[in-house]
PDB file of N, CA and C in Angstrom:
ATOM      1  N   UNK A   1      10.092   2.557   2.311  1.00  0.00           N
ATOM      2  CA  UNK A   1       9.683   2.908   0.968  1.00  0.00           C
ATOM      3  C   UNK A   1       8.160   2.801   0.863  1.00  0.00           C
ATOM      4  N   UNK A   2       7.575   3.947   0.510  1.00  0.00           N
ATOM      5  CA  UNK A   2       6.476   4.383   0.144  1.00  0.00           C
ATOM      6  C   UNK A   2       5.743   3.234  -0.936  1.00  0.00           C
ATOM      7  N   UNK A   3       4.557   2.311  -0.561  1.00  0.00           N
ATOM      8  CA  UNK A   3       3.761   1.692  -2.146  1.00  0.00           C
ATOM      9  C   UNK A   3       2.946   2.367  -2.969  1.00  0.00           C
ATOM     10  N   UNK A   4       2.582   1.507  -3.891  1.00  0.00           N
ATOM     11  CA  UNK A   4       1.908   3.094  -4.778  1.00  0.00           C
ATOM     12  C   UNK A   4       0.681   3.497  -4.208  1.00  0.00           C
ATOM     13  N   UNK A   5       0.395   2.970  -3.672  1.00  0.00           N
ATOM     14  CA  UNK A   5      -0.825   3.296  -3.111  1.00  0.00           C
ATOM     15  C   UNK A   5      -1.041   4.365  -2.177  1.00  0.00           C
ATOM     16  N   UNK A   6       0.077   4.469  -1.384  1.00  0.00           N
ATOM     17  CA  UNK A   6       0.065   5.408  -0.709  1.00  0.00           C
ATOM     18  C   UNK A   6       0.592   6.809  -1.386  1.00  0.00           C
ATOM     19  N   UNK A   7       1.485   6.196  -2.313  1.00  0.00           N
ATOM     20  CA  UNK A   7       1.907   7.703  -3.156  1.00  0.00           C
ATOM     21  C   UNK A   7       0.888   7.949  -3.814  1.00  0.00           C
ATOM     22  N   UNK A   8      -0.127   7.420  -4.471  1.00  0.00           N
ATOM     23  CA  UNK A   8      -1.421   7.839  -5.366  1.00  0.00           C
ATOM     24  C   UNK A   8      -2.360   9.005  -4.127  1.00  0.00           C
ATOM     25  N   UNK A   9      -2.213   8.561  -3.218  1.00  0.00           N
ATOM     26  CA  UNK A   9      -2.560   9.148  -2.049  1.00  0.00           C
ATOM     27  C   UNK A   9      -2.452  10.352  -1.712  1.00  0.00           C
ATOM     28  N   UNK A  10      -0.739   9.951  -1.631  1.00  0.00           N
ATOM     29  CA  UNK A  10      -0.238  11.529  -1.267  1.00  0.00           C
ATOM     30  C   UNK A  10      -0.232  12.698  -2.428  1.00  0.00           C
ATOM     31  N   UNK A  11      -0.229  12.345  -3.390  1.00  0.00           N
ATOM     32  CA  UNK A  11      -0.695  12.954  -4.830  1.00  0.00           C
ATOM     33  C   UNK A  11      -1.670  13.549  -4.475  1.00  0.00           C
ATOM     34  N   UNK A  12      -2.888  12.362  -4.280  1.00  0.00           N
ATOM     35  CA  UNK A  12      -4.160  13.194  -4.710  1.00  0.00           C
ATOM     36  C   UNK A  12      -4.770  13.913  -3.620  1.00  0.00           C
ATOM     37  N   UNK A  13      -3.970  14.038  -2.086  1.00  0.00           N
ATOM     38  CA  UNK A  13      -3.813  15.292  -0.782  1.00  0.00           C
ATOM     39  C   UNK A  13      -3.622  16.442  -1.522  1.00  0.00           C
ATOM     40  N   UNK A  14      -2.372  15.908  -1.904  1.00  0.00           N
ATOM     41  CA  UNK A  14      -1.665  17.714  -2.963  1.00  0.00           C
ATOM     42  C   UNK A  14      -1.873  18.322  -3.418  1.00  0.00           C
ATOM     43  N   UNK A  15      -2.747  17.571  -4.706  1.00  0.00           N
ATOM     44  CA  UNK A  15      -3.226  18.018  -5.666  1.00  0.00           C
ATOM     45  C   UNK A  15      -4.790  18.591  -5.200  1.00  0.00           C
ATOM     46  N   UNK A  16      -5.276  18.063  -3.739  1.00  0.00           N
ATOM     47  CA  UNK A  16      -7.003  18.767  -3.399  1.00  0.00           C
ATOM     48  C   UNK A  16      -6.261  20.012  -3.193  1.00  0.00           C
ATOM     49  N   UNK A  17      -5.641  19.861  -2.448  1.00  0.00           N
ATOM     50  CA  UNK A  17      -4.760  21.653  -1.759  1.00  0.00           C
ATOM     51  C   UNK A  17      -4.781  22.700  -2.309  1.00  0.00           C
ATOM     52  N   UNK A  18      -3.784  22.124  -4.077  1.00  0.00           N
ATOM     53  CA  UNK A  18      -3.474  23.071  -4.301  1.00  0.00           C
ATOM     54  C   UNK A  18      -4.555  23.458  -5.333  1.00  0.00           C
ATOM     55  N   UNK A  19      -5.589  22.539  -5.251  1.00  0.00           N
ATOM     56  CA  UNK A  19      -6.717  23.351  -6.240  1.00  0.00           C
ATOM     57  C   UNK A  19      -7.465  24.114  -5.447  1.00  0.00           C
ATOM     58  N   UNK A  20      -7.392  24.098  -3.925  1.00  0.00           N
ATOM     59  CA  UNK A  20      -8.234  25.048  -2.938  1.00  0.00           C
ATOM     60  C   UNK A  20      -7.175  26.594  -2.969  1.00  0.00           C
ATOM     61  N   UNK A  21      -6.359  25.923  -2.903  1.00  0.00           N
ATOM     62  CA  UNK A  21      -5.242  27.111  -1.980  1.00  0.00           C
ATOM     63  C   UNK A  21      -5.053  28.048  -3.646  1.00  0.00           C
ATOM     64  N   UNK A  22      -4.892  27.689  -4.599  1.00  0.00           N
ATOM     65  CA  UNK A  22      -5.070  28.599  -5.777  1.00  0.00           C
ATOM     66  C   UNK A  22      -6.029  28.807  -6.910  1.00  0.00           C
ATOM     67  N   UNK A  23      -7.251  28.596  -6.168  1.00  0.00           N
ATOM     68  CA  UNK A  23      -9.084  28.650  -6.620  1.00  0.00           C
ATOM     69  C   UNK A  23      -9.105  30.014  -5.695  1.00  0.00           C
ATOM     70  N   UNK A  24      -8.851  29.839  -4.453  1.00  0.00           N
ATOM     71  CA  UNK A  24      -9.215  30.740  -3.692  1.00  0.00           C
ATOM     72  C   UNK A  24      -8.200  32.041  -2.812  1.00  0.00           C
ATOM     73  N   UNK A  25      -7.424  31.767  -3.079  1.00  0.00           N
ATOM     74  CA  UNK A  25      -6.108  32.550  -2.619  1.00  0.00           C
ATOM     75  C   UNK A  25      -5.985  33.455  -2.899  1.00  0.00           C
ATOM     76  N   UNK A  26      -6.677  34.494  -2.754  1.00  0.00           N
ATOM     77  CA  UNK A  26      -6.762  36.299  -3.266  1.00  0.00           C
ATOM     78  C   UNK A  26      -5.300  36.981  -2.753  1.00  0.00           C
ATOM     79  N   UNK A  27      -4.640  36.637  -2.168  1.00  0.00           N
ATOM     80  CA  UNK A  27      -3.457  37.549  -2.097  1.00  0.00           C
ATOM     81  C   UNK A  27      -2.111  36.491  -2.689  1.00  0.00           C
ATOM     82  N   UNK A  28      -2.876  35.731  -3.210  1.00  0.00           N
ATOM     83  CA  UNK A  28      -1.651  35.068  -4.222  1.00  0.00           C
ATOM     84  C   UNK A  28      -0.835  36.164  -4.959  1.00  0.00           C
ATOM     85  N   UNK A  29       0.230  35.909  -5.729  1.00  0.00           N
ATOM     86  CA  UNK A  29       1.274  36.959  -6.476  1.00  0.00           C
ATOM     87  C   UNK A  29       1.340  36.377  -7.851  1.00  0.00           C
ATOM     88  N   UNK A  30       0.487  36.352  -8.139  1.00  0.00           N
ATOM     89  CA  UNK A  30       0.169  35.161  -9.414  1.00  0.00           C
ATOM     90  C   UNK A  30      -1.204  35.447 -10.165  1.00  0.00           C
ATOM     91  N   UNK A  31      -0.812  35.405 -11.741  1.00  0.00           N
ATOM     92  CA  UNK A  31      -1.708  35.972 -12.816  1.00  0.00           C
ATOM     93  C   UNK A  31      -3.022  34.749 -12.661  1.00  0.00           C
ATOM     94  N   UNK A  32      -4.085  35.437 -12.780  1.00  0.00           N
ATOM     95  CA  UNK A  32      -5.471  34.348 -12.989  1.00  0.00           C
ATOM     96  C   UNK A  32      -5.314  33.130 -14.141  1.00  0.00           C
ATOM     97  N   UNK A  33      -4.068  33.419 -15.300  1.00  0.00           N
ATOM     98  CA  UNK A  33      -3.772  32.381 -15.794  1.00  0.00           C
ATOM     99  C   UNK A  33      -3.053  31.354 -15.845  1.00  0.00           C
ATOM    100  N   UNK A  34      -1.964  31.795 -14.854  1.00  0.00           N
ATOM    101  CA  UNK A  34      -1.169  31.064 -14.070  1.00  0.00           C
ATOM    102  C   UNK A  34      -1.864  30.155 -12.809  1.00  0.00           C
ATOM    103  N   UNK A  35      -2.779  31.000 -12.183  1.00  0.00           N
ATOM    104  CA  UNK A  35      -3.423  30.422 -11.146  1.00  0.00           C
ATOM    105  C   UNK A  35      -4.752  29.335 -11.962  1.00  0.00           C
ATOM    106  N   UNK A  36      -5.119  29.427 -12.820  1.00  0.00           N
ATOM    107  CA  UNK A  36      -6.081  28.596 -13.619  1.00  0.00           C
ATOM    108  C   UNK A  36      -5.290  27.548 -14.140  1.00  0.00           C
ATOM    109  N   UNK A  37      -3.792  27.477 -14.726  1.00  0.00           N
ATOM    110  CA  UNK A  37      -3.391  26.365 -15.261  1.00  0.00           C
ATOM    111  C   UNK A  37      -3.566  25.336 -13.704  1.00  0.00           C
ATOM    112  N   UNK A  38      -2.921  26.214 -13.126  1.00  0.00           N
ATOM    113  CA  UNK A  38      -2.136  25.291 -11.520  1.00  0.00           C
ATOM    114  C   UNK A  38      -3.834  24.830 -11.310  1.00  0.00           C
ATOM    115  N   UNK A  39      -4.883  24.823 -11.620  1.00  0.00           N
ATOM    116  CA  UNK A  39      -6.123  24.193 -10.743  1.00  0.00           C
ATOM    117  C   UNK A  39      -6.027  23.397 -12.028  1.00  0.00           C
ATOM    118  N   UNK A  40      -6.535  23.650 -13.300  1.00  0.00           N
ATOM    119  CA  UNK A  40      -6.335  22.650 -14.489  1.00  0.00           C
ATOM    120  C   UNK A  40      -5.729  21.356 -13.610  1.00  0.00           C
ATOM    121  N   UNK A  41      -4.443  21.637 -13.889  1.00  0.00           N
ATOM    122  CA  UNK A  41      -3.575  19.969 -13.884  1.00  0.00           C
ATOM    123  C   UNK A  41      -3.487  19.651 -12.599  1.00  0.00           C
ATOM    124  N   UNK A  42      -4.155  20.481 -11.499  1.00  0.00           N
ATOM    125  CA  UNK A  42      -4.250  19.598 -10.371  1.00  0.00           C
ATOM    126  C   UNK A  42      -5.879  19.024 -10.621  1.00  0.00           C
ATOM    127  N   UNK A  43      -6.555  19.215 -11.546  1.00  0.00           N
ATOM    128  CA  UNK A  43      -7.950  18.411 -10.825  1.00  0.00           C
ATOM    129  C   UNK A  43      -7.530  17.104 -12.005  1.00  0.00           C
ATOM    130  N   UNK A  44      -6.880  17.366 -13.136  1.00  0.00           N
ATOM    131  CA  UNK A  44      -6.252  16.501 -14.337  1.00  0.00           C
ATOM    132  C   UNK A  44      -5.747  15.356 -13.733  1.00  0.00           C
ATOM    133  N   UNK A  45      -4.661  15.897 -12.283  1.00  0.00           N
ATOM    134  CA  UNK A  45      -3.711  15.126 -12.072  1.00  0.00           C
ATOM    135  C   UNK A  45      -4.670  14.167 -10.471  1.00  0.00           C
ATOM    136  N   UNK A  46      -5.609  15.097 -10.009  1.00  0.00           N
ATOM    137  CA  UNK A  46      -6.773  13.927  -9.078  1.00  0.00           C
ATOM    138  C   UNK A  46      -7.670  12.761 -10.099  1.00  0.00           C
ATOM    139  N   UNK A  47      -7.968  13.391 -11.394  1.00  0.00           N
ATOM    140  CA  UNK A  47      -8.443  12.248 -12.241  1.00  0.00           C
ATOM    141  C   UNK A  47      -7.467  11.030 -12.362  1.00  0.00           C
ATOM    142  N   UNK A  48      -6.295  11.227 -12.920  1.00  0.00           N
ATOM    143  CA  UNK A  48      -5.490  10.395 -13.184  1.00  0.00           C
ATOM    144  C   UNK A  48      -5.229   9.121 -11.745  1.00  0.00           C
ATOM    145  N   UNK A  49      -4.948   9.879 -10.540  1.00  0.00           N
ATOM    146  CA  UNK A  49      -4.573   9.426  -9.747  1.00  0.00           C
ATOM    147  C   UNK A  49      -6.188   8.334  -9.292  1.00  0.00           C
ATOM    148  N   UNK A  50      -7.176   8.597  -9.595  1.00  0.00           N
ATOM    149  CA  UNK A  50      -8.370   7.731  -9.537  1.00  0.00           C
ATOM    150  C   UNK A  50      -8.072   7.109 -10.367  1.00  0.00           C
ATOM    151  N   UNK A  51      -8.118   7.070 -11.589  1.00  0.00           N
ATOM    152  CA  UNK A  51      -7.800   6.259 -12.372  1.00  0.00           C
ATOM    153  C   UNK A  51      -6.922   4.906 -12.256  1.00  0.00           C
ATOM    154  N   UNK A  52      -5.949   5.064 -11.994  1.00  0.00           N
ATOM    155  CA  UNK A  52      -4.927   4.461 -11.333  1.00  0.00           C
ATOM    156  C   UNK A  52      -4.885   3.641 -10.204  1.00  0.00           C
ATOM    157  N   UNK A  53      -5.723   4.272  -9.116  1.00  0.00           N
ATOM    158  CA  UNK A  53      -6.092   3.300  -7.711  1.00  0.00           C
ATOM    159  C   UNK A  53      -7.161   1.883  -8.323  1.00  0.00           C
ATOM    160  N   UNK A  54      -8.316   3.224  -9.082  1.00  0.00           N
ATOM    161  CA  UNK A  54      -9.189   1.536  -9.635  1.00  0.00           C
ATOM    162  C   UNK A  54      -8.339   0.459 -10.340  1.00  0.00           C
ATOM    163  N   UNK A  55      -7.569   0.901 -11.350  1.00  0.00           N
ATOM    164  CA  UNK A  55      -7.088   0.073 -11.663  1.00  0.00           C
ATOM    165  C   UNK A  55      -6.262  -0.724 -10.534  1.00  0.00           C
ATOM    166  N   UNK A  56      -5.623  -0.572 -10.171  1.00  0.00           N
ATOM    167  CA  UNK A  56      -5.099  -1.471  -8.675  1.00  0.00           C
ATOM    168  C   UNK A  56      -6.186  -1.816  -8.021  1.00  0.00           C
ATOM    169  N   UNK A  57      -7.531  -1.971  -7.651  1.00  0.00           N
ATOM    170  CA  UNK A  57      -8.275  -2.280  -7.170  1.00  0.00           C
ATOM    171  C   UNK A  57      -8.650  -3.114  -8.364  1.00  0.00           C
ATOM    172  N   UNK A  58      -9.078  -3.577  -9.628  1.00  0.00           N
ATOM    173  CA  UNK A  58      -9.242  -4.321 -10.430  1.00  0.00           C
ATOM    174  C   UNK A  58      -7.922  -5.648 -10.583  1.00  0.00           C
ATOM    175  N   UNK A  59      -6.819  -5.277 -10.380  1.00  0.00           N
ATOM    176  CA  UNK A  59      -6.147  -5.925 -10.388  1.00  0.00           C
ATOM    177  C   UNK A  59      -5.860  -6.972  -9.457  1.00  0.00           C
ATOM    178  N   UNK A  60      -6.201  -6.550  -8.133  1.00  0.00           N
ATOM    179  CA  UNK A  60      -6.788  -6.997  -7.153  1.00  0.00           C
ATOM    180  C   UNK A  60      -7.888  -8.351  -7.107  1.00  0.00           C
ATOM    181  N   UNK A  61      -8.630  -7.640  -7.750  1.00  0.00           N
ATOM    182  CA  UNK A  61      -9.588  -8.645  -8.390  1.00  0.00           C
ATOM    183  C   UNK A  61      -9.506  -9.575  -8.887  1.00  0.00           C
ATOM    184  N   UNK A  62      -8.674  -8.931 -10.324  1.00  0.00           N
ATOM    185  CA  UNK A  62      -8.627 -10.337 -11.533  1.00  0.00           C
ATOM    186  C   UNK A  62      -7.301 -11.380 -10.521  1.00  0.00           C
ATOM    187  N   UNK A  63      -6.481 -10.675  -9.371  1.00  0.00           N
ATOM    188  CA  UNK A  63      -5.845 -12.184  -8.643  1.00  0.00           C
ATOM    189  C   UNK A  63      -6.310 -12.738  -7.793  1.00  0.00           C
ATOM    190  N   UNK A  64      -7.575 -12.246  -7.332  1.00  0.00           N
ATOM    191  CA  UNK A  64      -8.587 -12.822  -6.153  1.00  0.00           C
ATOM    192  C   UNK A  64      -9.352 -14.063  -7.631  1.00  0.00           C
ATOM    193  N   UNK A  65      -9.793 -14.031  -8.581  1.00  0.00           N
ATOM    194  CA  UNK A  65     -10.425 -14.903  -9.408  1.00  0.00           C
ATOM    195  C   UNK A  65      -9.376 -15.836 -10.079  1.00  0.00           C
ATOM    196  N   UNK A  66      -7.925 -15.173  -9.887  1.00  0.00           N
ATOM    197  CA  UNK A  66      -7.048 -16.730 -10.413  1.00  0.00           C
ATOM    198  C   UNK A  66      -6.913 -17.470  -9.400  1.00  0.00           C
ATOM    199  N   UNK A  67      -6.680 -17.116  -8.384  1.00  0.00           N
ATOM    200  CA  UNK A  67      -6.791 -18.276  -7.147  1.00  0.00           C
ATOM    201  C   UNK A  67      -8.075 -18.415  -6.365  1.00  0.00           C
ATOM    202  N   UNK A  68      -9.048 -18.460  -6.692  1.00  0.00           N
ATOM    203  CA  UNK A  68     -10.527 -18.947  -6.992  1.00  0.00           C
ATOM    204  C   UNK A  68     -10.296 -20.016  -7.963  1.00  0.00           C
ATOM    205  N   UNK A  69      -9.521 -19.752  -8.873  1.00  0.00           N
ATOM    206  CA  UNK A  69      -9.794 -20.838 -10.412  1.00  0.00           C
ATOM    207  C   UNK A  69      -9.390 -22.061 -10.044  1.00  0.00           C
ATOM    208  N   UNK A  70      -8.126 -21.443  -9.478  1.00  0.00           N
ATOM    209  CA  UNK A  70      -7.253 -22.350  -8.758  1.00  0.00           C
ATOM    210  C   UNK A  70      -7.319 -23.523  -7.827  1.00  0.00           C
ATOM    211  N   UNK A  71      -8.159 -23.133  -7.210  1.00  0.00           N
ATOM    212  CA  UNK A  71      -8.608 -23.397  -5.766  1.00  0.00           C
ATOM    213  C   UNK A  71      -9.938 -24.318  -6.354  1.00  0.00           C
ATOM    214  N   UNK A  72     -10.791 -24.561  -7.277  1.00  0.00           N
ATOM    215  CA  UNK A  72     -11.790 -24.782  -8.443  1.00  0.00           C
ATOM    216  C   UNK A  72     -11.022 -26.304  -8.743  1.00  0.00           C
ATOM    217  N   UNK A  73     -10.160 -25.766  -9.570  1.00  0.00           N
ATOM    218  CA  UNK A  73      -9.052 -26.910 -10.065  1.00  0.00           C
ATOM    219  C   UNK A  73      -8.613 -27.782  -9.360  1.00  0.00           C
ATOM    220  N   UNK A  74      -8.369 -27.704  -8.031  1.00  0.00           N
ATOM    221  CA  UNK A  74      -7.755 -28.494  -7.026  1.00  0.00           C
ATOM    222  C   UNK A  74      -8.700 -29.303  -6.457  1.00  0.00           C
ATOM    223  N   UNK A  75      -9.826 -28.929  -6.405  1.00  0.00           N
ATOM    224  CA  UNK A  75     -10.947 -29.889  -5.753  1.00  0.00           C
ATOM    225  C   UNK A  75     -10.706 -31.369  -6.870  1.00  0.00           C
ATOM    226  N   UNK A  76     -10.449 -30.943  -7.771  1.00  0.00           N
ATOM    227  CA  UNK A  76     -10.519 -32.352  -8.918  1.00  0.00           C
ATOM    228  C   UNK A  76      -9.330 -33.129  -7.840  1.00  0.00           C
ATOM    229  N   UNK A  77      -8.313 -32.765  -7.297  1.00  0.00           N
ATOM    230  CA  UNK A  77      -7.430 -33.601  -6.915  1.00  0.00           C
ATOM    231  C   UNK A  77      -7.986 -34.721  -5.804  1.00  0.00           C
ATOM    232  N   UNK A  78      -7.052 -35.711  -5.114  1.00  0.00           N
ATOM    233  CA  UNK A  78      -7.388 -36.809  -4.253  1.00  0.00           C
ATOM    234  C   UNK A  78      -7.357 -35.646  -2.842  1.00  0.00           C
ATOM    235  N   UNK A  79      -8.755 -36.341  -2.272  1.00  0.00           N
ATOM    236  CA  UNK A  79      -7.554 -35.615  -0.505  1.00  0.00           C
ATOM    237  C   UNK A  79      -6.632 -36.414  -0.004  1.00  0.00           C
ATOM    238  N   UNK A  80      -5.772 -35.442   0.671  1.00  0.00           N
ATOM    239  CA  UNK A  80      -5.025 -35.713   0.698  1.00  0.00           C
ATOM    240  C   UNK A  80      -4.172 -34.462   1.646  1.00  0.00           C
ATOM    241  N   UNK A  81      -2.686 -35.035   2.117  1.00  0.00           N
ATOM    242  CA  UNK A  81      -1.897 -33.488   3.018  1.00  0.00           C
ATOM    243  C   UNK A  81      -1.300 -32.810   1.694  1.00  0.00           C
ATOM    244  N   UNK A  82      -0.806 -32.865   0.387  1.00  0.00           N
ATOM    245  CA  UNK A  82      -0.769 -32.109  -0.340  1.00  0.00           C
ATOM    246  C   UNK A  82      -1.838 -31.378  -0.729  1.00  0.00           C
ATOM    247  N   UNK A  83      -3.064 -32.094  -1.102  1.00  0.00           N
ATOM    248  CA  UNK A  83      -3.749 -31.115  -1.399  1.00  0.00           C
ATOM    249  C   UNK A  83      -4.361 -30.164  -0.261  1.00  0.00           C
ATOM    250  N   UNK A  84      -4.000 -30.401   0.747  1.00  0.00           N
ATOM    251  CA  UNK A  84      -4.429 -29.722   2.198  1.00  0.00           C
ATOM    252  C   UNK A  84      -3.739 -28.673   2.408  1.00  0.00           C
ATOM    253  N   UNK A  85      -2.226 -28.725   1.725  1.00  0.00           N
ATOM    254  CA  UNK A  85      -1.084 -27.779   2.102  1.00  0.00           C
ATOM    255  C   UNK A  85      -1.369 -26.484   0.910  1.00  0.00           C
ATOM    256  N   UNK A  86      -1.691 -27.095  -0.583  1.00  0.00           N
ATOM    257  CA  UNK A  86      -2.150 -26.399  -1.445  1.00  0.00           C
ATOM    258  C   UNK A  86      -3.507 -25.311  -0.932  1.00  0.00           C
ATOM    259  N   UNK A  87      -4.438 -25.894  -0.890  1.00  0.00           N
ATOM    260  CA  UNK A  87      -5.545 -24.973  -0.390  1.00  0.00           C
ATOM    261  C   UNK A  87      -5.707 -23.874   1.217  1.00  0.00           C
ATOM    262  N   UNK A  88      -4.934 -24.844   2.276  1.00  0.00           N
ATOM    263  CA  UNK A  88      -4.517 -23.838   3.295  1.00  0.00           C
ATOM    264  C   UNK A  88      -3.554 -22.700   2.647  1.00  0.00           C
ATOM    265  N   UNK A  89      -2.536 -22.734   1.581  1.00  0.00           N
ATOM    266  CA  UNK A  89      -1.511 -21.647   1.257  1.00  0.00           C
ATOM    267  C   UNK A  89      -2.676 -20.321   0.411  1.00  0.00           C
ATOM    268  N   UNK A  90      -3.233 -21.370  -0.665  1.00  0.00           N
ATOM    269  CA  UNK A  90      -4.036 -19.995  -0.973  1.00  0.00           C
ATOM    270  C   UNK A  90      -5.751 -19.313  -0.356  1.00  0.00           C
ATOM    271  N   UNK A  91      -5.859 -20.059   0.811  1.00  0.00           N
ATOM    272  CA  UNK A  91      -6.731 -19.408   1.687  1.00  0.00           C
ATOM    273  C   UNK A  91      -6.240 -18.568   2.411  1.00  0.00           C
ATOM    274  N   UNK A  92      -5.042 -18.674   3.395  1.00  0.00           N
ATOM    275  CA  UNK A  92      -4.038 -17.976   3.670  1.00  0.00           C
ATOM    276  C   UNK A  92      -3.874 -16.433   2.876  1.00  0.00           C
ATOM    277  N   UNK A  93      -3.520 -16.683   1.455  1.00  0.00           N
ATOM    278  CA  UNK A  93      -3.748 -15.490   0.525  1.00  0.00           C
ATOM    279  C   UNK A  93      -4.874 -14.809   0.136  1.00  0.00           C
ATOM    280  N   UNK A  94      -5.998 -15.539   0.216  1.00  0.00           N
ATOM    281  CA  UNK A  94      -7.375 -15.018   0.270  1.00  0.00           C
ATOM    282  C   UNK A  94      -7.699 -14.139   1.336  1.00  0.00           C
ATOM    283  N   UNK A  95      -7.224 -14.570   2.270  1.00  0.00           N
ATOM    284  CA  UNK A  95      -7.963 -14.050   3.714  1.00  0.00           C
ATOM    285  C   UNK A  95      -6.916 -12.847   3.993  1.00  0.00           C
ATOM    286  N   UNK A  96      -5.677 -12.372   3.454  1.00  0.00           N
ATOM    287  CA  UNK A  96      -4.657 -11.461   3.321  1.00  0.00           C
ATOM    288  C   UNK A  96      -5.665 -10.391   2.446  1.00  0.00           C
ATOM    289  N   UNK A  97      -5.959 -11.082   1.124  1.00  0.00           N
ATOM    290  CA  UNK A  97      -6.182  -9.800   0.153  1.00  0.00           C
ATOM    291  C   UNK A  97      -7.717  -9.616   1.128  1.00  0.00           C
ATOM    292  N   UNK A  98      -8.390 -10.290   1.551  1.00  0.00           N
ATOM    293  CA  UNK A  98     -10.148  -9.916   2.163  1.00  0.00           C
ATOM    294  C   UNK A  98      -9.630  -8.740   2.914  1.00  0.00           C
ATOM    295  N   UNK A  99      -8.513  -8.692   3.776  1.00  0.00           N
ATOM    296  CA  UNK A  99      -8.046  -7.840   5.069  1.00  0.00           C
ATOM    297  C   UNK A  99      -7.888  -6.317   4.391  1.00  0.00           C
ATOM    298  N   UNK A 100      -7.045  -6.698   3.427  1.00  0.00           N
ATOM    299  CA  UNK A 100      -6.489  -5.254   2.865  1.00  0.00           C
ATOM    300  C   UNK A 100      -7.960  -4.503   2.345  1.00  0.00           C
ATOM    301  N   UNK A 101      -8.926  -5.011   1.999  1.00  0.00           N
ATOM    302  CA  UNK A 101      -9.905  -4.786   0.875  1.00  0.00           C
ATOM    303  C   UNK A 101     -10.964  -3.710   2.276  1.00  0.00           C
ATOM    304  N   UNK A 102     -10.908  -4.478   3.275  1.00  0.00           N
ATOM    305  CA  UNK A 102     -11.669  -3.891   4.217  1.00  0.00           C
ATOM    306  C   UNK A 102     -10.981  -2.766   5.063  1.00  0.00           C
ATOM    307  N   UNK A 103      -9.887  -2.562   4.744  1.00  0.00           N
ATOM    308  CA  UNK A 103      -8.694  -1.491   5.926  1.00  0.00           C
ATOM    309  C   UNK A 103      -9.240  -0.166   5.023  1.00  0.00           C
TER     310      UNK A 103
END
């Protein structure tokens, strides 16, 4: 199963295509207003699909700064192997989301 990310993806492949392939397609079988909607809601539907990735890339974010907060908060604790097990788990998750951010 496909994540959204990759379907935002494959969307916004589709949608470059088919604004090339019916911008420019002179032996299309298809009225200039028909062929003008189809570029319309494909460049509509590449906005949207930006739209959408940032936002997943923001979201990204605002959970990279709760476990920052987190991780903030925990220093108040004793050392200790709990608090050792706590901060190795969400460095662990830090160093996951750093990976994805750079792929």
């Amino acid at each position: 199963m496909k994540n959204s990310l990759e379907k935002l993806n494959e969307i916004s492949d589709l949608t470059s295509r088919h604004q090339t392939y019916y911008s420019f397609n002179k032996d299309l079988d298809a009225s200039n207003k028909y062929r003008q909607g189809r570029v319309s809601a494909s460049k509509w539907l590449c906005d949207l699909v930006y739209y959408f990735i940032e936002k997943e890339n923001r979201f990204i974010i605002e959970f990279k700064e709760h476990i920052k907060e987190q991780k903030k908060e925990l220093s108040q604790l004793k050392d200790g192997e709990y608090k050792k097990g706590l901060i190795d788990e969400l460095n662990l998750i830090e160093d996951m989301l750093n990976d994805r951010n750079n792929k």
